[in-house]
C-alpha atoms as a PDB file:
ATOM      1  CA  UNK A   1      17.202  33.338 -11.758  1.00  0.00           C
ATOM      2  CA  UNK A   2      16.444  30.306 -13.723  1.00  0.00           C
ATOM      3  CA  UNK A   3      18.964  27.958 -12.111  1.00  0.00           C
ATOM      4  CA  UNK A   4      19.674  27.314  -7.897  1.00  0.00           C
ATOM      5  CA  UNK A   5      22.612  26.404  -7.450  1.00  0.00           C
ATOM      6  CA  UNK A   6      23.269  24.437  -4.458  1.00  0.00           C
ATOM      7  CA  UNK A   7      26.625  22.853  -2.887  1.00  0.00           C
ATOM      8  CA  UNK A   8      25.211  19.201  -1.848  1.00  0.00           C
ATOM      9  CA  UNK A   9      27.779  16.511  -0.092  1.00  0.00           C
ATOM     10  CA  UNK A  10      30.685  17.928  -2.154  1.00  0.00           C
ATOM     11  CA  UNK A  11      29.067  17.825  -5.620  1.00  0.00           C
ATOM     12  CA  UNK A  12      27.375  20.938  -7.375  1.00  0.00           C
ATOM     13  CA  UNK A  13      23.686  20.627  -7.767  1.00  0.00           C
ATOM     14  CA  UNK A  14      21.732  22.546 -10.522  1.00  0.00           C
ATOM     15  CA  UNK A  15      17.923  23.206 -10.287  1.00  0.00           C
ATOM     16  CA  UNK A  16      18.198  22.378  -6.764  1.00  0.00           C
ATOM     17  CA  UNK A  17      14.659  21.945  -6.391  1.00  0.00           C
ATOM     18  CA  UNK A  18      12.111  20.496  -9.610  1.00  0.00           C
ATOM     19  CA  UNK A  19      10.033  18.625 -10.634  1.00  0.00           C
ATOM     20  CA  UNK A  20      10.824  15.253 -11.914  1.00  0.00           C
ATOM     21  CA  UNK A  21      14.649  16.123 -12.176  1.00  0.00           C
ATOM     22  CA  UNK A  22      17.660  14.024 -11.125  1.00  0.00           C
ATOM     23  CA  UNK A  23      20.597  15.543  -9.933  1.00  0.00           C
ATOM     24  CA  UNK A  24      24.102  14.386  -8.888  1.00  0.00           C
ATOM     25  CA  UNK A  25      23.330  13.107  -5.438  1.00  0.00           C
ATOM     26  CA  UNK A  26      20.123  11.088  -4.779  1.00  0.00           C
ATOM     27  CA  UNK A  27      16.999  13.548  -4.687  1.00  0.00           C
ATOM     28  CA  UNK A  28      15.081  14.407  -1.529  1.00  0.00           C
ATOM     29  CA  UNK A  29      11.507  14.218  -1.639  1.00  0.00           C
ATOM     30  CA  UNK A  30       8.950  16.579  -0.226  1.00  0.00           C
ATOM     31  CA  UNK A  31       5.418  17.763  -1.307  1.00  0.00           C
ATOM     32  CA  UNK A  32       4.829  21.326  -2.556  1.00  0.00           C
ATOM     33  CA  UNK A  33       1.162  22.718  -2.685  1.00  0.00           C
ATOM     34  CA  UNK A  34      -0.011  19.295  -2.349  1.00  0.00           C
ATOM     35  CA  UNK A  35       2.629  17.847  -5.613  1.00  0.00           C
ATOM     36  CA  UNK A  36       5.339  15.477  -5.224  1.00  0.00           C
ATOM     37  CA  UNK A  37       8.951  17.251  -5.879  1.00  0.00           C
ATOM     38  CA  UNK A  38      11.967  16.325  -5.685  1.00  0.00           C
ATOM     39  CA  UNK A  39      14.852  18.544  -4.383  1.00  0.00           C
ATOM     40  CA  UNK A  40      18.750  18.604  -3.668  1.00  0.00           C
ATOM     41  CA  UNK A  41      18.922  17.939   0.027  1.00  0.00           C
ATOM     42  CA  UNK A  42      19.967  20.915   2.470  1.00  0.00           C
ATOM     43  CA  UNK A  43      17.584  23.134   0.247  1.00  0.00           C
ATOM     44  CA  UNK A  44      16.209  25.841   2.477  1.00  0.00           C
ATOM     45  CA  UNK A  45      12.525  27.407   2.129  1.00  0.00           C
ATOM     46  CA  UNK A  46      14.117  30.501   0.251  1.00  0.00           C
ATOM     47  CA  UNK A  47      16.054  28.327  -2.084  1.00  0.00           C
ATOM     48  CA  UNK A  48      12.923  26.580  -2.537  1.00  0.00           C
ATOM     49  CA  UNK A  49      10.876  29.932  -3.069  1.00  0.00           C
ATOM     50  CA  UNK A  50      13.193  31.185  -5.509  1.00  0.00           C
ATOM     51  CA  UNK A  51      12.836  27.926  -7.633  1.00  0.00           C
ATOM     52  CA  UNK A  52       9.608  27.630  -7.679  1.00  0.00           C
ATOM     53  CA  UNK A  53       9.327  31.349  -8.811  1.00  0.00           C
ATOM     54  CA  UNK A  54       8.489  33.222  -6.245  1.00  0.00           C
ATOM     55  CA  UNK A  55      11.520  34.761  -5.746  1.00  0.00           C
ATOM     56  CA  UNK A  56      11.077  37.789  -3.277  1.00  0.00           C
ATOM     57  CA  UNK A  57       7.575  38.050  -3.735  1.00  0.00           C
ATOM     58  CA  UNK A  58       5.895  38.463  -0.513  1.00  0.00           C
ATOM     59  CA  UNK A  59       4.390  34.845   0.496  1.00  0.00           C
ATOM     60  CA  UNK A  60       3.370  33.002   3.462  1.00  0.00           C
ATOM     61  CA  UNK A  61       5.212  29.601   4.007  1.00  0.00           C
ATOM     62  CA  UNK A  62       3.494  26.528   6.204  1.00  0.00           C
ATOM     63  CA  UNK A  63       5.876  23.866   6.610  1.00  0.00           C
ATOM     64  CA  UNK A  64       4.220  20.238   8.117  1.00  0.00           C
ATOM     65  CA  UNK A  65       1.246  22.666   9.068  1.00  0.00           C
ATOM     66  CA  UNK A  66       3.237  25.193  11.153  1.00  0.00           C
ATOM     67  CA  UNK A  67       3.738  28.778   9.640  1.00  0.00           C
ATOM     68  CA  UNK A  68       7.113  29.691   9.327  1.00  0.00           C
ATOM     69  CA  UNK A  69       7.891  33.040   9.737  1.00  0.00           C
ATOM     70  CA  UNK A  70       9.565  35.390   6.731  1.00  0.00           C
ATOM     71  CA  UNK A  71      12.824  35.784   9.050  1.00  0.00           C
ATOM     72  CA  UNK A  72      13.767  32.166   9.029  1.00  0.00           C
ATOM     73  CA  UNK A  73      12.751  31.188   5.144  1.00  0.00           C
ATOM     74  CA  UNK A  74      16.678  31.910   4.865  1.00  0.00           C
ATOM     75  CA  UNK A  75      18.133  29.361   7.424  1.00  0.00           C
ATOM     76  CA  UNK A  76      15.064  26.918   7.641  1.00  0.00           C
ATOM     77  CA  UNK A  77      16.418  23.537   5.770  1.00  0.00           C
ATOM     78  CA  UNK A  78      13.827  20.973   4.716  1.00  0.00           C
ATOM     79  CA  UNK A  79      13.689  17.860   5.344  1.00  0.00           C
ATOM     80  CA  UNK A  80      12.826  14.374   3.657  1.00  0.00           C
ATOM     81  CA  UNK A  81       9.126  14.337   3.499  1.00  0.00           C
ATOM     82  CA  UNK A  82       8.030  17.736   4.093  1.00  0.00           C
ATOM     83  CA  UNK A  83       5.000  19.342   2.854  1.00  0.00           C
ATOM     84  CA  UNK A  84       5.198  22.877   2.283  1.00  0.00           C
ATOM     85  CA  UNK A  85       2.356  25.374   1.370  1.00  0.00           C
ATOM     86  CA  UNK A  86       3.365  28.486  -0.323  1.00  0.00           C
ATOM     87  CA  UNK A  87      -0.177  30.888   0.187  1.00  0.00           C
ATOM     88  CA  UNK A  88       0.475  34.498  -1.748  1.00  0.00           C
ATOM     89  CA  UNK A  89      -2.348  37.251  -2.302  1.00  0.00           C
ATOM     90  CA  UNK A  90      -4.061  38.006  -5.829  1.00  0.00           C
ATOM     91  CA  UNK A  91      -5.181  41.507  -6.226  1.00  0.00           C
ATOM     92  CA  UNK A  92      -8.363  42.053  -7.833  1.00  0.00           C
ATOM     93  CA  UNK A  93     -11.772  42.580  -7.052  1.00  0.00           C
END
């Protein structure tokens, strides 16, 4: 899915969550893998994953240093200011 969309104080947001991008409402701005992004605000960690294009691959999340488990990457909203790792395996050897 190339676009998120994202319901946001009453105005629709597209690309909830990018690089760089403005949307309708004033962005909210975190730091993913170490890189400033800005984000429609009341974006969740799978809303996040799914824009950043990891979609349902199988990742581990650290939000402000604390893992978050897979079962709440649905219902965990971020924040203003939050850094979030995403860590996922590479085969190979």
């Amino acid at each position: 899915m190339d676009t998120v969309m994202a319901l946001v104080s009453g105005a629709l947001a597209v690309n909830a969550c990018s690089p760089g991008r403005y949307r309708y409402n004033s962005p909210m701005h975190i730091t993913l893998n170490g890189s400033p992004r800005d984000c429609a605000t009341a974006i969740t960690i799978a809303q996040l994953l799914q824009e950043a294009g990891y979609g349902d691959r199988r990742v581990a999340v650290e939000l402000n240093h604390e893992i978050v488990p897979r079962s709440l990457h649905v219902s965990q909203i971020l924040h203003e200011g939050d850094q979030v790792e995403i860590v996922h395996a590479i085969g190979g050897g």
